[in-house]
Structures are given as structure tokens and as C-alpha cells.
Protein backbone atom coordinates (compact mmCIF):
# COMPACT_ATOMS: atom_id res chain seq x y z
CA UNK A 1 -11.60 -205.19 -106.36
CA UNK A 2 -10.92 -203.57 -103.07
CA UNK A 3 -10.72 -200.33 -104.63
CA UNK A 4 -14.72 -201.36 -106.16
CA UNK A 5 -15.84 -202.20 -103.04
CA UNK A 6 -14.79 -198.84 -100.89
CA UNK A 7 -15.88 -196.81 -104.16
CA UNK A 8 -19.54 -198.58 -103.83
CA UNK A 9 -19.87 -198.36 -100.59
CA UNK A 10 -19.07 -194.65 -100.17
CA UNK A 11 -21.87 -194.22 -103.29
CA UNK A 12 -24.55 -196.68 -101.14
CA UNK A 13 -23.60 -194.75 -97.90
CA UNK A 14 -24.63 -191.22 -99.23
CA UNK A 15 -27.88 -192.47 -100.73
CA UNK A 16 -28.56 -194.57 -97.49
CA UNK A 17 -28.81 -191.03 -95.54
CA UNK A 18 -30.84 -189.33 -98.17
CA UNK A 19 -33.96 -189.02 -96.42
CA UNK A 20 -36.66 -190.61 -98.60
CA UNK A 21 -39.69 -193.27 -97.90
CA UNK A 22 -37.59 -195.77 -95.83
CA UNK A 23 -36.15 -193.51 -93.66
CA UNK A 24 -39.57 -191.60 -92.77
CA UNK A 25 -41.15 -195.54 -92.24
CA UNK A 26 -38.53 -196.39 -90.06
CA UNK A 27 -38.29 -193.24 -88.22
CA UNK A 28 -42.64 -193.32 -87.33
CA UNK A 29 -42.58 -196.93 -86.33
CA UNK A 30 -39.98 -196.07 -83.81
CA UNK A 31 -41.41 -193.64 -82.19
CA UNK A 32 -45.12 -195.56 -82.45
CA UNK A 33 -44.48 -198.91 -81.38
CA UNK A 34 -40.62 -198.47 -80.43
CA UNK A 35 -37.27 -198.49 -81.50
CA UNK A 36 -36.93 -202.21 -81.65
CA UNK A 37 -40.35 -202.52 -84.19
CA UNK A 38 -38.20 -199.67 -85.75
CA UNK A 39 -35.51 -201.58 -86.56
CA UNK A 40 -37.44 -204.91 -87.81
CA UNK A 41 -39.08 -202.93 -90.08
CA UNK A 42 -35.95 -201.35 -91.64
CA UNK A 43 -34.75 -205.13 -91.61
CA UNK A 44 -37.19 -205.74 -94.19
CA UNK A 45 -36.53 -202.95 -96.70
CA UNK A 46 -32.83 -204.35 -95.96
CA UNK A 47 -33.97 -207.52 -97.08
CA UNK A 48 -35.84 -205.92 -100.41
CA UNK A 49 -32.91 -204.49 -101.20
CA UNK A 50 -30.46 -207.97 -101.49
CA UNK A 51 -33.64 -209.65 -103.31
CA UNK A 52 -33.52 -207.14 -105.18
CA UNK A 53 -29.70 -207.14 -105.59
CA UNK A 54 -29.50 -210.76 -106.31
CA UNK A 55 -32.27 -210.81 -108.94
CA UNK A 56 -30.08 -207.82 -110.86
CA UNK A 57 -26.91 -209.94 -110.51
CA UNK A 58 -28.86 -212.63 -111.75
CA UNK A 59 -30.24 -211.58 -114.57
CA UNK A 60 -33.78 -211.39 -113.47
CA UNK A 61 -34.37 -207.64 -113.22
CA UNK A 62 -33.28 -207.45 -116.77
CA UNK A 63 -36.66 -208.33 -117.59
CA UNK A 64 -37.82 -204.83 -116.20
CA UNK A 65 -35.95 -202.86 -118.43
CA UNK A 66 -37.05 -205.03 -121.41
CA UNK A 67 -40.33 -205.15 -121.04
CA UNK A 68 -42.48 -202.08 -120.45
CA UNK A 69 -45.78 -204.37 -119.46
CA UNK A 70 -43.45 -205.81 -116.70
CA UNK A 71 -42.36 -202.88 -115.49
CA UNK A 72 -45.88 -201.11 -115.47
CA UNK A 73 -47.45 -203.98 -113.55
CA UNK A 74 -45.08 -203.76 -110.89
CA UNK A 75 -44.89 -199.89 -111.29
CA UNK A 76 -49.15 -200.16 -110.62
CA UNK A 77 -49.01 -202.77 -108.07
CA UNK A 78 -46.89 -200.69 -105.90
CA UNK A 79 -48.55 -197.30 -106.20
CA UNK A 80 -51.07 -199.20 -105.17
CA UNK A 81 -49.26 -200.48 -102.12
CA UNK A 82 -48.11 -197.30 -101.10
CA UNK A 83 -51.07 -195.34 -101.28
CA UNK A 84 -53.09 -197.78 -99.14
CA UNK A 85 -50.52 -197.77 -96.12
CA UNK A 86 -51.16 -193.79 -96.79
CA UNK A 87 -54.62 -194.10 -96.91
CA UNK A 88 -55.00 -196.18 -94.49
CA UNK A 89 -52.78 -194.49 -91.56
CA UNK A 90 -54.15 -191.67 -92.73
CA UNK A 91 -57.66 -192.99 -91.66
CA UNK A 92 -56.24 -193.94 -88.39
CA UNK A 93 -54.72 -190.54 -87.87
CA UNK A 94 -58.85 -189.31 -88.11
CA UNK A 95 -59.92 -192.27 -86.06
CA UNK A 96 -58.11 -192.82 -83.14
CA UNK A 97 -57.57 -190.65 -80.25
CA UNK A 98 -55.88 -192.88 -78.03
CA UNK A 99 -53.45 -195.67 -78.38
CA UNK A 100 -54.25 -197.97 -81.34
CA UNK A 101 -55.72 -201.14 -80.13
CA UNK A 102 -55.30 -203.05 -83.15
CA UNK A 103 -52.49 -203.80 -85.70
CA UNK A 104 -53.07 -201.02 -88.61
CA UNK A 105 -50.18 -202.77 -90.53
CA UNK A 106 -47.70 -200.67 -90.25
CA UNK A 107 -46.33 -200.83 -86.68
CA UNK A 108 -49.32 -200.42 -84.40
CA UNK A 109 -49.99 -203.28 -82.83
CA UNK A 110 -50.62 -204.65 -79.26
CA UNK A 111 -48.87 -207.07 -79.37
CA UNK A 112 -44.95 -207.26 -79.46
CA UNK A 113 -44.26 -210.02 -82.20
CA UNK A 114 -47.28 -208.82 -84.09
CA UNK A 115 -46.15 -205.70 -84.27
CA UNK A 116 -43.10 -206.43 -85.69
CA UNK A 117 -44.09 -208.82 -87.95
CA UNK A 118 -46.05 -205.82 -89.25
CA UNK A 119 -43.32 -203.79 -89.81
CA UNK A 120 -41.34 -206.02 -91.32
CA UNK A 121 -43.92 -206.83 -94.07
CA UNK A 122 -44.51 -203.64 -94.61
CA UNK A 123 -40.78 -202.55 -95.16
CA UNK A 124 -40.46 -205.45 -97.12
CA UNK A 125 -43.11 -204.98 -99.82
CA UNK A 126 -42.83 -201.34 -99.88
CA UNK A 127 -39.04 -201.92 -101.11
CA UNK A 128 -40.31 -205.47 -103.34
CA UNK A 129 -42.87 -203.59 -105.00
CA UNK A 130 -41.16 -200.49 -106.18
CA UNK A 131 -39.49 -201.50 -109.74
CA UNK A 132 -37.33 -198.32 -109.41
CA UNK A 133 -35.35 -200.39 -107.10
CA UNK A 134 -34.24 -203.32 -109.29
CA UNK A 135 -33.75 -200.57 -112.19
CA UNK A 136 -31.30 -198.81 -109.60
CA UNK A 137 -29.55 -201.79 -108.88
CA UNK A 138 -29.20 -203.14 -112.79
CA UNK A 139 -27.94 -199.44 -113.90
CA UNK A 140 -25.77 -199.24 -110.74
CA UNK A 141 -23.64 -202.48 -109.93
CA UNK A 142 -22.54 -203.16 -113.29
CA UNK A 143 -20.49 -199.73 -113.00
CA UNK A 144 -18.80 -201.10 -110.08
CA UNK A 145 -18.01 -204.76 -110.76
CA UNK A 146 -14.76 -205.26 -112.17
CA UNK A 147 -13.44 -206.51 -115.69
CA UNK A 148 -12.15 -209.85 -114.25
CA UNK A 149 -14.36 -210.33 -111.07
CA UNK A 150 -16.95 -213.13 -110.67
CA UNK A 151 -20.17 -211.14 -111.69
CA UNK A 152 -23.05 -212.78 -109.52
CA UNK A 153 -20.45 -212.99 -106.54
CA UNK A 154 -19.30 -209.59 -106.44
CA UNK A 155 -22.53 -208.10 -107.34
CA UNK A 156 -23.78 -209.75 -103.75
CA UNK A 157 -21.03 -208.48 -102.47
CA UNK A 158 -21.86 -204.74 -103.19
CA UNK A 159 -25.16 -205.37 -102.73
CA UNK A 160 -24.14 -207.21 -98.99
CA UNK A 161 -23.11 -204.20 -98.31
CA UNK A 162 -25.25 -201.47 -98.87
CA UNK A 163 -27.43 -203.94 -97.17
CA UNK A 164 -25.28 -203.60 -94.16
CA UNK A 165 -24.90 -199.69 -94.59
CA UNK A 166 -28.82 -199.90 -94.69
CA UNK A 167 -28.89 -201.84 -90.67
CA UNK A 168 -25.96 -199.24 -89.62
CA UNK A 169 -28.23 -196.27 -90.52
CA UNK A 170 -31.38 -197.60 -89.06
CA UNK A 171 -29.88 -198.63 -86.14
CA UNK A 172 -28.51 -194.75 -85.54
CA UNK A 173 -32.27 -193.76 -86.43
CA UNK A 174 -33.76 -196.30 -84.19
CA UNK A 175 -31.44 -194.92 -81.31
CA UNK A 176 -32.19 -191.61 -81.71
CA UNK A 177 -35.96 -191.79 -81.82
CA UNK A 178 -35.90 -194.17 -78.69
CA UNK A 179 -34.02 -190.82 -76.87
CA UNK A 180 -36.79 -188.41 -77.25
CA UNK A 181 -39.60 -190.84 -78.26
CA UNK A 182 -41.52 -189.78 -74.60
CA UNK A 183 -41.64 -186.79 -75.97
CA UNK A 184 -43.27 -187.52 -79.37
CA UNK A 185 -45.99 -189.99 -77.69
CA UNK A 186 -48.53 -187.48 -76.92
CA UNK A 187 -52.15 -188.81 -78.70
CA UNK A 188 -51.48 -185.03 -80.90
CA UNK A 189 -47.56 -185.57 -81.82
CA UNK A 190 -48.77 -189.14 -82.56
CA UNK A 191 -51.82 -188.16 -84.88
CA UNK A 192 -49.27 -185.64 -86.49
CA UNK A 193 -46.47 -188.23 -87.30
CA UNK A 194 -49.11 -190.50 -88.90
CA UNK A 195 -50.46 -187.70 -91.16
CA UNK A 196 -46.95 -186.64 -91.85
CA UNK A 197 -46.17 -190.29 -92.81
CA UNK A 198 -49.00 -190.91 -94.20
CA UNK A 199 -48.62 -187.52 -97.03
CA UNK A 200 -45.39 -189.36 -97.98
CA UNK A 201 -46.94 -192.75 -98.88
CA UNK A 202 -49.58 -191.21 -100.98
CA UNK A 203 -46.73 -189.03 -102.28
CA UNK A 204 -44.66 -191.80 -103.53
CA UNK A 205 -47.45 -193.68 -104.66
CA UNK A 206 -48.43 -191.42 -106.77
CA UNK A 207 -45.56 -190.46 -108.11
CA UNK A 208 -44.89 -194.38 -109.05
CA UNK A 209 -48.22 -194.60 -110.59
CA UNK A 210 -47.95 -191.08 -112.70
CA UNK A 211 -44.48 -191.29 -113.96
CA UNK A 212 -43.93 -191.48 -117.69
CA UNK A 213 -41.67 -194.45 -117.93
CA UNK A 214 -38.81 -196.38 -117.23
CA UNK A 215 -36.40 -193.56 -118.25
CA UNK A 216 -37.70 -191.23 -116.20
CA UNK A 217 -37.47 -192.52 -112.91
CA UNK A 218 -33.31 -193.42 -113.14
């Protein structure tokens, strides 16, 4: 089982650093409302990730693979998702000059605990809404649970720690931003970052919403 758990874990560590959605989120809420909003938001898509986990070991996700209606309201629900947060930094991006004064949902805020609470809903849903996730996890952590293991326990297990992988890398992304984040708080550098952020939302949205099925997007 030991042998399992180090082969998983090398697997979840190499997609963990593939840059991708969560990584860009994580990496402009840092630098826009600091590293410690930074980090509760990649707490939340940590969090998607063992619901997520849990629901495949249980059984649940199952349902997303069975049933194409399921899959395709999800799939629609979060294109949807995403390409509002695009939309709507995007909009910000246009609008504001100078500091945000009010939450825009996904890290701007001027308040501390609002601001985090923010991000973490936002890294949350954006990981809860994307079916490609529970697919993942449903292909993925049957191929590494073994013969006579406990099925639902050991799938946690795996899925406790790409989880964990998932806290380790934002925490190095969180640190880094907070070094030059001075730097990359300039009104223009800010505006920038949001558009940036904001192409890769819409990007992934509509990629959710456009793709042909469930077989395409393993």
C-alpha cells in the first residue's frame, strides 16, 4: 500500500505544478489582496478537491459518467461560473483605476475576513462546479488503490494527499508573490493581472461549455 501511496503522490505532485486555472487564481489574489487571501482561496479548491475525492470513493461521482444529462448540467453550470468571474473582473479591470473599494468576489475586498471569505468561495465553486474533476478522480484512484485495501479509506487517503500536495504548492506560490508583490501593485500591473486572469476564466469556461462530451475532456 505504501508503494500506492508514494506512486500517487508523485502522479498528484506533477499535476499540482501544472500551471492551469487554480494556480493563475491563486497566484492574482495574492498579489491583489495578499498572500494570506492567496492562500484561503487555494484552501478552497483544496477543499473541492477531497469533496470531490470522497464523492468518487463513494460512489457518487459514478453518476457523472452514467448519465450524460448529469454531467451536462454541471458541465453548463460551471461554464457559467467561470465565465462570470471572467466577465466580471474583466469589467473591473475597465472600471477601476484605483484600489477596488468593494468586494468583486474574487479577492478584492476591503475588508480582511471579507476578502477571504471571497476567495475561498470562489476557489471552492470553481473546483465544485467543474465535472472534469470528479471524472479525474473516478478514472484516477481506482488505478492506485490496491487489490486488498479498504476502498473508501484508501481512496481518502490518496485523495488526503494530493489535498496536502495542493496547500504545499500554494503555500510556495503564496510566498513568492508576497516577495515581489510591491512591485506588481501599481493601478497598471494590477489592471493587467485582472485582464490576464480574467482571459483564463472565460477560457476555461468556454472550453467546459463547448466540449463534445464526457470522453473528451479525460
Amino acid at each position: 500500500m505504501l508503494a500506492a501511496a508514494l506512486a500517487f503522490a508523485a502522479a498528484a505532485a506533477l499535476l499540482t505544478i501544472t500551471p492551469g486555472l487554480d494556480t493563475m487564481f491563486v497566484v492574482r489574489t495574492s498579489i491583489a489582496s495578499g498572500p494570506r487571501v492567496g492562500m484561503v482561496g487555494g484552501l478552497g479548491v483544496c477543499l473541492g478537491t477531497l469533496v470531490w475525492a470522497t464523492a468518487s470513493a463513494a460512489g457518487v461521482t459514478a453518476v457523472l459518467v452514467a448519465s450524460q444529462a448529469a454531467y451536462d448540467t454541471l458541465r453548463i453550470a460551471g461554464a457559467a461560473y467561470l465565465t462570470f468571474v471572467g466577465v466580471r473582473l474583466l469589467w473591473h479591470s475597465r472600471k477601476n483605476a484605483t484600489p477596488h473599494t468593494a468586494s468583486d468576489g474574487v479577492g478584492w475586498s476591503p475588508g480582511q475576513s471579507s476578502s477571504c471569505f471571497d476567495a475561498f468561495r470562489t476557489g471552492l465553486l470553481t473546483n465544485l462546479l467543474n465535472p472534469k474533476v470528479g471524472v479525474f478522480y473516478i478514472t484516477l484512484l481506482p488505478q492506485f488503490v490496491p487489490r486488498h485495501a479498504p476502498v473508501f479509506a484508501f481512496s481518502l487517503l490518496l485523495a488526503s494527499i494530493h489535498a496536502l500536495e495542493g496547500v504545499a504548492w500554494f503555500g510556495v506560490l503564496t510566498s513568492a508573490t508576497a516577495r515581489v508583490r510591491r512591485l506588481l501593485t501599481r493601478d497598471a500591473v494590477k489592471r493587467w493581472l485582472d485582464r490576464v486572469t480574467a482571459g483564463v476564466f472565460i477560457a476555461f469556461g468556454a472550453r467546459l461549455a463547448l466540449e463534445g462530451g464526457r470522453l473528451a475532456s479525460r
